[in-house]
Protein backbone atom coordinates (compact mmCIF):
# COMPACT_ATOMS: atom_id res chain seq x y z
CA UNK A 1 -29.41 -4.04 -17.86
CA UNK A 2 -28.32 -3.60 -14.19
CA UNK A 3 -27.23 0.24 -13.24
CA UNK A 4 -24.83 -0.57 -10.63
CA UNK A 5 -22.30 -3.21 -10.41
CA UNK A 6 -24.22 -4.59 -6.92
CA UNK A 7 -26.00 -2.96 -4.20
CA UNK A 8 -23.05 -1.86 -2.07
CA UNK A 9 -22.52 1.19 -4.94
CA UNK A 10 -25.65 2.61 -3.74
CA UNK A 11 -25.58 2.24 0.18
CA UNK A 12 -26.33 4.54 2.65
CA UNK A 13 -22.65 6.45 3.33
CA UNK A 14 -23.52 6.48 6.68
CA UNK A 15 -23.82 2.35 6.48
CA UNK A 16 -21.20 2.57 4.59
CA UNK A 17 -18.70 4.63 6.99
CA UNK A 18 -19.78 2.31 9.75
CA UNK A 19 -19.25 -0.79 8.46
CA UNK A 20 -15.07 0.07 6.85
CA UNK A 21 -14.38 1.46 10.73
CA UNK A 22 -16.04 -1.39 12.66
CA UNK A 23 -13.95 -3.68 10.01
CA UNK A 24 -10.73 -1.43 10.84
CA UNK A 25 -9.83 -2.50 14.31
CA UNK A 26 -9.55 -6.20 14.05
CA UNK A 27 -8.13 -6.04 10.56
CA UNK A 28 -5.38 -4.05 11.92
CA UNK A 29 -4.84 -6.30 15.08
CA UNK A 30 -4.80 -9.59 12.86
CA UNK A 31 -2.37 -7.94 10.24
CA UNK A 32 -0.10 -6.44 12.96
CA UNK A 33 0.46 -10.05 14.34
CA UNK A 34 1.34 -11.45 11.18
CA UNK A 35 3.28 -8.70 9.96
CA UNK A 36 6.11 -7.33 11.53
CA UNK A 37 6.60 -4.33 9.59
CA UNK A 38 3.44 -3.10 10.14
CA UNK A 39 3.71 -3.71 13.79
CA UNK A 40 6.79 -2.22 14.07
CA UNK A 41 5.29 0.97 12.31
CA UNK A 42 2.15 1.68 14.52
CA UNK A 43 3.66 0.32 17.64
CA UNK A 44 2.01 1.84 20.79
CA UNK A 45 -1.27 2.12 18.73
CA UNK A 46 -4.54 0.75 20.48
CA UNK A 47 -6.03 -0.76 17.35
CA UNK A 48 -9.56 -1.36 18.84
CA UNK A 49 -9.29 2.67 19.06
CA UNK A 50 -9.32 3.06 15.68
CA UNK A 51 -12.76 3.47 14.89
CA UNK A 52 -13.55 6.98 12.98
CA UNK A 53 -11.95 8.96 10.56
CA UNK A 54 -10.58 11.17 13.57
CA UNK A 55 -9.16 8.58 14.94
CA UNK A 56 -7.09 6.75 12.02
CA UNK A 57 -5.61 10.44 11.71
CA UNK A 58 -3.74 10.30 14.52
CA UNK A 59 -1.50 7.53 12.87
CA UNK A 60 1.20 8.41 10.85
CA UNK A 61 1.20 8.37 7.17
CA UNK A 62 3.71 5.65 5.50
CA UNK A 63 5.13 7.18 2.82
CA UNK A 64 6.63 5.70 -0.39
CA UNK A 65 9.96 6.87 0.44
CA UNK A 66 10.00 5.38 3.97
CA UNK A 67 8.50 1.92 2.67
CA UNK A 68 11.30 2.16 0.68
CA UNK A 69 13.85 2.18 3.08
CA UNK A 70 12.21 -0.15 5.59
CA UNK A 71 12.07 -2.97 2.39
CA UNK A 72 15.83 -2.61 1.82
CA UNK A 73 16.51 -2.75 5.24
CA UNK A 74 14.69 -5.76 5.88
CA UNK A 75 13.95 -7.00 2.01
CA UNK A 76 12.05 -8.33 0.37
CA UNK A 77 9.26 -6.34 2.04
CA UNK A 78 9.99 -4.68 4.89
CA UNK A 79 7.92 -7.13 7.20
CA UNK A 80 4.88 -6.13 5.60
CA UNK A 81 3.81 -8.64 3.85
CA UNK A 82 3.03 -12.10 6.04
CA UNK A 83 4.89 -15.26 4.83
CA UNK A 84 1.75 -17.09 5.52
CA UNK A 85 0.27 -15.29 2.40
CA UNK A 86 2.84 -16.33 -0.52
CA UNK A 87 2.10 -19.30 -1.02
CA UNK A 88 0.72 -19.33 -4.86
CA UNK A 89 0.98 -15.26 -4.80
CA UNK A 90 2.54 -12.96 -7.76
CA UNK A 91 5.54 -11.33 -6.84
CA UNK A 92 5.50 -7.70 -7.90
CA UNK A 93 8.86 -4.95 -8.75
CA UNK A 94 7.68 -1.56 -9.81
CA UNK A 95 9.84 1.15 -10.20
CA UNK A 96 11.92 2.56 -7.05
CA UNK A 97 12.18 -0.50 -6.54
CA UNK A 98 9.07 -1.55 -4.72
CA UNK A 99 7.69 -5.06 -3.68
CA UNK A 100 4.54 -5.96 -3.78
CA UNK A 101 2.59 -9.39 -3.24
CA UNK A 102 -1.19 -10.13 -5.22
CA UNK A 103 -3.66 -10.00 -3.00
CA UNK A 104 -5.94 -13.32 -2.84
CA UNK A 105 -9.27 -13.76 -4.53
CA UNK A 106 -11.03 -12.90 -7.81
CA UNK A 107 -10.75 -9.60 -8.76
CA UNK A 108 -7.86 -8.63 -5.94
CA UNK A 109 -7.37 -5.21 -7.04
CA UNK A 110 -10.88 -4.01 -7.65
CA UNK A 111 -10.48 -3.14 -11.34
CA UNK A 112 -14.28 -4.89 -12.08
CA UNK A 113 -16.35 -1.60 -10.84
CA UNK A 114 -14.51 0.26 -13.08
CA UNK A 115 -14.88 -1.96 -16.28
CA UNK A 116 -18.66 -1.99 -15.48
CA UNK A 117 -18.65 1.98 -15.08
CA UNK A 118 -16.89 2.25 -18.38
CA UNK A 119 -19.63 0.52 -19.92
CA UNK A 120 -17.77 -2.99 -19.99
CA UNK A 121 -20.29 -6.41 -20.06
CA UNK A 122 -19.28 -9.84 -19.44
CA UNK A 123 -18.53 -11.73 -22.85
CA UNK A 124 -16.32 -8.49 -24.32
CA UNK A 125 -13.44 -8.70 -25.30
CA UNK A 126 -11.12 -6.74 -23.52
CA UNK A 127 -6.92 -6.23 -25.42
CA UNK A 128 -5.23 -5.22 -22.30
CA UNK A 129 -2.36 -3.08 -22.97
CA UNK A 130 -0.61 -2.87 -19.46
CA UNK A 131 2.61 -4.07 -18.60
CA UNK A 132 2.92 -7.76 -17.70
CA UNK A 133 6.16 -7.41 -17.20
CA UNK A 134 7.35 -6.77 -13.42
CA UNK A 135 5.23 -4.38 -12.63
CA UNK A 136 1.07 -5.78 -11.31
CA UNK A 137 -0.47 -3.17 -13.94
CA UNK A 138 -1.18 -6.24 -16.47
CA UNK A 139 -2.56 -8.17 -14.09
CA UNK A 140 -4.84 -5.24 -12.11
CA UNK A 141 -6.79 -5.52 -14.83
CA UNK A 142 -6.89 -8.71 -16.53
CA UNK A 143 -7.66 -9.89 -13.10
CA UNK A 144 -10.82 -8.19 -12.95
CA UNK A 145 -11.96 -8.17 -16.34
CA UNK A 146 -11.68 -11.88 -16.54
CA UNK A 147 -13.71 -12.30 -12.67
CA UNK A 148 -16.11 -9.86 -14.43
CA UNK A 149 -16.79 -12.55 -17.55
CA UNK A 150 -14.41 -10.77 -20.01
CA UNK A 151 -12.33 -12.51 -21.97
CA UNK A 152 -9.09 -11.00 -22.14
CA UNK A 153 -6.20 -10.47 -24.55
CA UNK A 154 -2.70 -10.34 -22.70
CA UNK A 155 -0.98 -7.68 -25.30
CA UNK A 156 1.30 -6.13 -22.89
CA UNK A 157 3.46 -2.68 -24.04
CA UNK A 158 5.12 -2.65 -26.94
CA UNK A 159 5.49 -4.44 -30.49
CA UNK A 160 2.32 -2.53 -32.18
CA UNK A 161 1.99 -3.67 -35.12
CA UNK A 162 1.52 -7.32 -33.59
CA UNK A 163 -1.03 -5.68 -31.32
CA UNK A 164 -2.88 -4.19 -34.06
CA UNK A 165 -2.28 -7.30 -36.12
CA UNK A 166 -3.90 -9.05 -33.10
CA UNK A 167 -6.92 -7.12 -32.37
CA UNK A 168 -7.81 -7.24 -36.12
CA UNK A 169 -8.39 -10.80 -35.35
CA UNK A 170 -9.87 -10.81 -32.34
CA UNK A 171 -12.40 -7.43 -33.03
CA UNK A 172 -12.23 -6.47 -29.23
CA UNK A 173 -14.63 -4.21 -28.03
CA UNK A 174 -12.59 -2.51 -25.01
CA UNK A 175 -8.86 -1.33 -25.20
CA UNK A 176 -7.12 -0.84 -21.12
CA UNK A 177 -4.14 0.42 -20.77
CA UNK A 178 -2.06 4.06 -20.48
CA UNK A 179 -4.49 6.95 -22.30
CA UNK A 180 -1.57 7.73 -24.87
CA UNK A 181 -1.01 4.32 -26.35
CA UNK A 182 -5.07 3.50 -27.95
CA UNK A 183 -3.54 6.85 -30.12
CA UNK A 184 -0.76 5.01 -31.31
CA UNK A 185 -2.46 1.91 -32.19
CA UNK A 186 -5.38 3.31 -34.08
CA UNK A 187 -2.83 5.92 -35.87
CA UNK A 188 -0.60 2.64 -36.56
CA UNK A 189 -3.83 0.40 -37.66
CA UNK A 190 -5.10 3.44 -40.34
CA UNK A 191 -0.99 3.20 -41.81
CA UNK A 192 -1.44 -0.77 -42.03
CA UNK A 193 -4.78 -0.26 -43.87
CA UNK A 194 -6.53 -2.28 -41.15
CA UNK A 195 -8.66 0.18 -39.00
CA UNK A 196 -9.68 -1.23 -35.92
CA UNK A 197 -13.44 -0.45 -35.95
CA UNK A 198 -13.94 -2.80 -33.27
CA UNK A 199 -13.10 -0.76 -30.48
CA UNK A 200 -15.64 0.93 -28.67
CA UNK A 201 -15.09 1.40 -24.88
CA UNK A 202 -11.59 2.00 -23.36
CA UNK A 203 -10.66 2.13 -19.60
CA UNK A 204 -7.36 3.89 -19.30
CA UNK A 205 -5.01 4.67 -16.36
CA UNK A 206 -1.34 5.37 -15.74
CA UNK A 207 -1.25 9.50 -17.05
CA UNK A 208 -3.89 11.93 -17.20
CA UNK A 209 -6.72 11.68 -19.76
CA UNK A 210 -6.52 14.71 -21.69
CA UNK A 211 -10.08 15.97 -22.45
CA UNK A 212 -8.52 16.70 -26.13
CA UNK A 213 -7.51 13.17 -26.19
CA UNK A 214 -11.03 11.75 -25.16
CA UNK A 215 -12.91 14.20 -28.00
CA UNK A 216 -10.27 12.53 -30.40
CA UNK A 217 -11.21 9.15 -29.44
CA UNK A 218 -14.72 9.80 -29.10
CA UNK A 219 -15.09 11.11 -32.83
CA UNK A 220 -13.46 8.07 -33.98
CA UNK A 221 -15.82 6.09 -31.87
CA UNK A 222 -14.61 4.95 -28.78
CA UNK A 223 -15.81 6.00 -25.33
CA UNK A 224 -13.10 6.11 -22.79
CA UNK A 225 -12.84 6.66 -19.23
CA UNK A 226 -10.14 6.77 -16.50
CA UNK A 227 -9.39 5.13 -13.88
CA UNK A 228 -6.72 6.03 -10.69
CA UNK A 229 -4.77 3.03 -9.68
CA UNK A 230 -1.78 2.31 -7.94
CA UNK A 231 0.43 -1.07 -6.96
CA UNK A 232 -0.65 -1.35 -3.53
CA UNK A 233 -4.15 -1.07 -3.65
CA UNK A 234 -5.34 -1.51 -7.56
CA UNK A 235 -8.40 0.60 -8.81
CA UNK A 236 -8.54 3.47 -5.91
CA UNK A 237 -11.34 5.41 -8.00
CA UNK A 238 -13.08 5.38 -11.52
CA UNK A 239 -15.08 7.66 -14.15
CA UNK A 240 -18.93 7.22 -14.32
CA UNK A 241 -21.66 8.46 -17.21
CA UNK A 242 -24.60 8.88 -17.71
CA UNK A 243 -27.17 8.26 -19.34
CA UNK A 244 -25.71 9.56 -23.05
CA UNK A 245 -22.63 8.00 -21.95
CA UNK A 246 -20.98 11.60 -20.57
CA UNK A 247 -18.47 11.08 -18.25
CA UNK A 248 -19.62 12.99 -15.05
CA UNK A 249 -17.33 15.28 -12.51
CA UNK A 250 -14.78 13.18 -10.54
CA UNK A 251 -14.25 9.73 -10.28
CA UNK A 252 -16.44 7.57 -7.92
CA UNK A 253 -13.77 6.00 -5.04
CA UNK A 254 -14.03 2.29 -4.94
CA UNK A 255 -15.57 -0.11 -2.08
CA UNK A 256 -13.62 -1.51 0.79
CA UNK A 257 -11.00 1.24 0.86
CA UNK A 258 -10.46 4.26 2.92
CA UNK A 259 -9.28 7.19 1.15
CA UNK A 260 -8.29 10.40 2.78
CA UNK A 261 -7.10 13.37 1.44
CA UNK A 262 -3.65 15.09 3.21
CA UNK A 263 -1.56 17.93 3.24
CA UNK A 264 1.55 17.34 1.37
CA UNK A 265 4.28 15.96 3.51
CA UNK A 266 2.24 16.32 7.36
CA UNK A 267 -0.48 13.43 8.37
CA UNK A 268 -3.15 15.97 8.90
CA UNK A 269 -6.14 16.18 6.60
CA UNK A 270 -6.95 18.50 4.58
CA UNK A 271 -10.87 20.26 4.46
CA UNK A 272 -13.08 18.74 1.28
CA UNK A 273 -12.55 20.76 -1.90
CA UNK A 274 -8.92 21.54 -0.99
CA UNK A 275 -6.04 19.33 -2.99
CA UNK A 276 -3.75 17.20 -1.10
CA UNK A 277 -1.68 14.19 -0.99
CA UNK A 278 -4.16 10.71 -1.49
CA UNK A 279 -3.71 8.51 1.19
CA UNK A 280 -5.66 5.02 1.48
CA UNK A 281 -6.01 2.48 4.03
CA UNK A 282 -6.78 -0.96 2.66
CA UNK A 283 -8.01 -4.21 3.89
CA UNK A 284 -5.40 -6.51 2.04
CA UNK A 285 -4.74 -9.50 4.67
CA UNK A 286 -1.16 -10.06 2.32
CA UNK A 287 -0.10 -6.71 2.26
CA UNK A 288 -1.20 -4.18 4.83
CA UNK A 289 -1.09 -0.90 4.32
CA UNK A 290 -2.54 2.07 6.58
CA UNK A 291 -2.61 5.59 5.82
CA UNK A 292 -0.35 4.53 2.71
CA UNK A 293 0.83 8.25 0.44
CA UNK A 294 0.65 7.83 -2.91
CA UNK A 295 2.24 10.95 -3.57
CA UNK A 296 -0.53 12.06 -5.81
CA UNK A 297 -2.59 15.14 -5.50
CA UNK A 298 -6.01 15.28 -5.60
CA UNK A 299 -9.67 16.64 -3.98
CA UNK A 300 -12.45 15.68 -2.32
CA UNK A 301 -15.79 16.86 -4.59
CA UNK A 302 -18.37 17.82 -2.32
CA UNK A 303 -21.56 15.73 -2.80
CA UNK A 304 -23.13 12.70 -4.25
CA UNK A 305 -22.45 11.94 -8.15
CA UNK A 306 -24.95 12.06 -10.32
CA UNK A 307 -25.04 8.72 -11.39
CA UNK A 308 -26.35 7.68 -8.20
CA UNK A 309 -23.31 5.85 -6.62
CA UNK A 310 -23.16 6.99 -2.90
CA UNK A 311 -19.12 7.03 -2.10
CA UNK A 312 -17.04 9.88 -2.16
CA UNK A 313 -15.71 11.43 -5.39
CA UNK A 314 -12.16 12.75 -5.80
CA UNK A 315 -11.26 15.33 -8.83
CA UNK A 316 -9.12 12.47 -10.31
CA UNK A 317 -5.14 12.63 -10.55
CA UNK A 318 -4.12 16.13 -10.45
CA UNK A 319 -0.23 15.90 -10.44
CA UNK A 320 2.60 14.66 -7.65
CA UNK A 321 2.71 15.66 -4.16
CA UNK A 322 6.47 14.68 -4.42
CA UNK A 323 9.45 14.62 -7.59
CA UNK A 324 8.28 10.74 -8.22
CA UNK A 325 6.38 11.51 -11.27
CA UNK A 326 4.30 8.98 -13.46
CA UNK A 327 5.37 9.49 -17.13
CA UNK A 328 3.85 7.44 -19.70
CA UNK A 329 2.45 4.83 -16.98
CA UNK A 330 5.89 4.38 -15.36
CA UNK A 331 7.61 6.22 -12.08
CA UNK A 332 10.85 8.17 -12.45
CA UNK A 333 12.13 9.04 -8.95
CA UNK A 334 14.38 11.37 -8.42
CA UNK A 335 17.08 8.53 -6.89
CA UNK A 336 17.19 7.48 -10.63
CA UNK A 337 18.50 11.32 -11.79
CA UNK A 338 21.17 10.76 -8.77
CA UNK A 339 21.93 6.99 -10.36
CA UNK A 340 22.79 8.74 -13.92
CA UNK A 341 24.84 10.90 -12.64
CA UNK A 342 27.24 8.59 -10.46
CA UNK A 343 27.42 6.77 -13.75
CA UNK A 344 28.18 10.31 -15.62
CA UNK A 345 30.63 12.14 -13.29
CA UNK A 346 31.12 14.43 -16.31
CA UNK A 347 27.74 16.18 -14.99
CA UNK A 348 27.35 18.48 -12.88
CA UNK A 349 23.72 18.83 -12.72
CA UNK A 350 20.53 17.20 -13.87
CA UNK A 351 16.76 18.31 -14.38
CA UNK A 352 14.49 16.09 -15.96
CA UNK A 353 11.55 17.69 -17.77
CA UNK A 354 8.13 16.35 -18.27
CA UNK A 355 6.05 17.26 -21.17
CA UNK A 356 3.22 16.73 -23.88
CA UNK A 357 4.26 16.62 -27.03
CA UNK A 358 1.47 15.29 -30.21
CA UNK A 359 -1.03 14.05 -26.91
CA UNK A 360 2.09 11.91 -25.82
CA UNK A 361 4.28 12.17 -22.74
CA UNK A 362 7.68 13.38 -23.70
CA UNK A 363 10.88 13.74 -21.37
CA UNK A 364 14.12 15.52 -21.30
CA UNK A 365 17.02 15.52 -19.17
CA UNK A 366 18.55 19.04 -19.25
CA UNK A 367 22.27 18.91 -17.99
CA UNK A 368 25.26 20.56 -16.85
CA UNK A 369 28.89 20.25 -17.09
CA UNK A 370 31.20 19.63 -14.69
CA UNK A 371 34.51 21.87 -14.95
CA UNK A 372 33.54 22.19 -18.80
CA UNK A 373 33.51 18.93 -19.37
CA UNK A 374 32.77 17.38 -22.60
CA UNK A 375 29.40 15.56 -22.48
CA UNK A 376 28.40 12.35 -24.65
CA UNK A 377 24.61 13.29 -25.68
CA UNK A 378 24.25 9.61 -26.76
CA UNK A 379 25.85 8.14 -24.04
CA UNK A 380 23.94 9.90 -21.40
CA UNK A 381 20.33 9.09 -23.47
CA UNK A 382 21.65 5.63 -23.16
CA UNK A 383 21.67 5.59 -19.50
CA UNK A 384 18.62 7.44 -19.21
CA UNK A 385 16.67 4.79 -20.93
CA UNK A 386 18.71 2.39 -19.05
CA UNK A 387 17.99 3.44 -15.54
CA UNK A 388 14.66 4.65 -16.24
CA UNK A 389 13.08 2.32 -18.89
CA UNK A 390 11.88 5.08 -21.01
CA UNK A 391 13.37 7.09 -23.97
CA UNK A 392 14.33 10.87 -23.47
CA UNK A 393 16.13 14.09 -25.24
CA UNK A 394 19.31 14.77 -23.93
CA UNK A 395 20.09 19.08 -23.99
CA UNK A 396 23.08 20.20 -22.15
CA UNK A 397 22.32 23.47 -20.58
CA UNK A 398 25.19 26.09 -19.92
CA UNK A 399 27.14 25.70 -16.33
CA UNK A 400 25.05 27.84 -14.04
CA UNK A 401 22.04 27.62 -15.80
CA UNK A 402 19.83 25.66 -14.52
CA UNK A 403 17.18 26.63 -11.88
CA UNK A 404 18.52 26.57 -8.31
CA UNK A 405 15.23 25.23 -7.09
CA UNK A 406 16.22 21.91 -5.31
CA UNK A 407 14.08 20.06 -8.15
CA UNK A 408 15.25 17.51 -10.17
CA UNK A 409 12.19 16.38 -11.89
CA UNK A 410 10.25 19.47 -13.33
CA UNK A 411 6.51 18.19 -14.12
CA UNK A 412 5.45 20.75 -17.22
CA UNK A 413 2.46 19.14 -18.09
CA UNK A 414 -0.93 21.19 -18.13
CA UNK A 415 -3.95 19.22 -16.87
CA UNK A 416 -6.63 21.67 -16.73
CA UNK A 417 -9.39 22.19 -19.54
């Protein structure tokens, strides 16, 4: 059985380096003339400059916040993605809200590597638990399980116990989707009587990967790894093993994508070992994006991983750079706090708190009221789940109480050991 998914894996990074930065300079010129936004952005840039890490630093980094604005100024997508490449595209909406276009080809997103990495062969059968719905995170995946020779079951969020009924039909080997949920259906499937013994590799992305979560899984048989992922750009880096099927340090950052590693809220990068803001430059002809923030934190490992692949490592997803904070696979941004409370003028204040509760996400939106107002617990929950698509605790806090910190989405979760 092949070690690598092809030869490019193991390249020399020197070859490697050279060939994504004698790419860069045309790419950008081509997508600059068929994108307006993107043009407009780096205007007064000499693209055929552009030709070393050094180099693409000097350009500013696009931030979520400012893609943002430019797509609602000029919607659907802020100029950025060419009309020339819709035709037969997917049409994407994640949370803020953000637009996004499919990229062409097999595979778009890159999610293959990281099926192969997780121990994934063509003729599995992979239950793909990602949203279909909106959002690309379904399709991320099934895209490049099914261009890897899976065959793939569409399952989407939601409805367990027709998931579970499901995969005790189908006996699929490999669970995807958000680390929290494979819990949930294997606690659900031992209720029903009908254990799902089938499952035996997992690739997992949207929230951390607890390692007390992936000793649980492991002792009831499943290996799972992580991958990082966003919208934009699909699998941005994924787990390895080895041998005995150990994950190894970091996660291996996937081909045709450079990845650099900034300090929070400047364009500068930040020295190797030292956590920053992720930033990625991608070669997506129908949506390009250079020097892209994800708002996510992470580090550059020093060295080559053990498993012999020759790219860079990062530490994996150690938290948000910004308030936008990933809970249970889906963004809350802090513009939907300030949308519940126009709807709830009874409040004077908001803080939304993220934590882990039974290896789960949990949220809750501690509030204020406003001239002692009387506040509708149920009515405010309501919106929450309303605005933000997930289910939280409502506790009203006393006038005065809350922290004067400026944040309105306080991140509690540990991710260490």
């Amino acid at each position: 059985m092949a070690a690598y998914y092809d030869a490019s894996e193991t390249r020399d990074p020197f070859e490697r380096e050279a060939e994504l930065f004698t790419r860069l300079p045309d790419f950008l010129r081509r997508a600059a003339a068929e994108a307006p936004g993107l043009a407009s952005w780096l205007s007064n840039v000499d693209f055929a400059a552009v030709r070393t890490r050094g180099n693409l630093a000097r350009l500013p980094v696009l931030r979520k916040s400012e893609l943002l604005e430019r797509q609602r100024a000029d919607p659907p997508f802020g100029g950025f993605v060419p009309a020339s490449h819709l035709k037969g595209s997917r049409l994407f909406m994640s949370p803020g809200p953000l637009w996004e276009a499919q990229p062409p080809g097999a595979d778009p997103w890159g999610a293959a590597r990281a099926f192969f990495a997780a121990g994934v062969r063509p003729g599995d059968i992979v239950h793909n638990a990602f949203a279909y719905h909106m959002t690309p995170g379904g399709f991320v995946l099934d895209e490049g399980a099914r261009a890897f020779g899976c065959a793939v079951f569409p399952a989407g969020t939601g409805n367990t116990d027709m998931q579970v009924e499901a995969a005790s039909h189908l006996r699929p080997a490999v669970y995807c989707g958000t680390p929290d949920y494979l819990k949930v259906m294997l606690d659900r499937a031992e209720e029903m009587g009908r254990p799902l013994t089938s499952f035996k590799r997992g690739l997992v992305s949207g929230g951390a990967l607890f390692p007390s979560l992936r000793e649980e899984y492991a002792g009831r048989g499943v290996s799972v790894y992580q991958c990082y992922a966003t919208a934009e750009f699909g699998v941005i880096a994924y787990e390895t093993c080895d041998e005995d099927g150990a994950p190894l340090p970091g996660m291996v950052l996937n081909e045709d994508l450079i990845v650099e590693i900034v300090r929070p809220g400047s364009d500068e990068p930040v020295p190797d070992g030292e956590v920053g803001e992720i930033v990625v430059t991608g070669f997506n002809p129908a949506y390009p994006l250079v020097r892209l923030g994800t708002g996510d934190l992470s580090a550059i490992l020093p060295g080559q991983s053990p498993c012999g692949r020759t790219n860079r490592r990062i530490k994996g997803w150690m938290g948000r750079a910004d308030q936008r904070t990933k809970i249970k696979g889906m963004f809350v941004d802090p513009r939907q706090v300030a949308e519940l409370l126009r709807r709830h003028r009874e409040l004077a204040r908001a803080r939304l708190v993220v934590t882990r509760r039974n290896e789960s996400d949990s949220m809750a939106l501690h509030v204020e009221p406003a001239n002692g107002a009387m506040i509708d617990r149920e009515a405010v929950a309501a919106s929450l789940r309303d605005i933000t698509k997930l289910g939280g605790a409502v506790e009203v806090a006393s006038p005065g109480t809350l922290p004067n910190d400026g944040k309105v989405i306080a991140d509690e979760r540990q991710y260490a050991g």
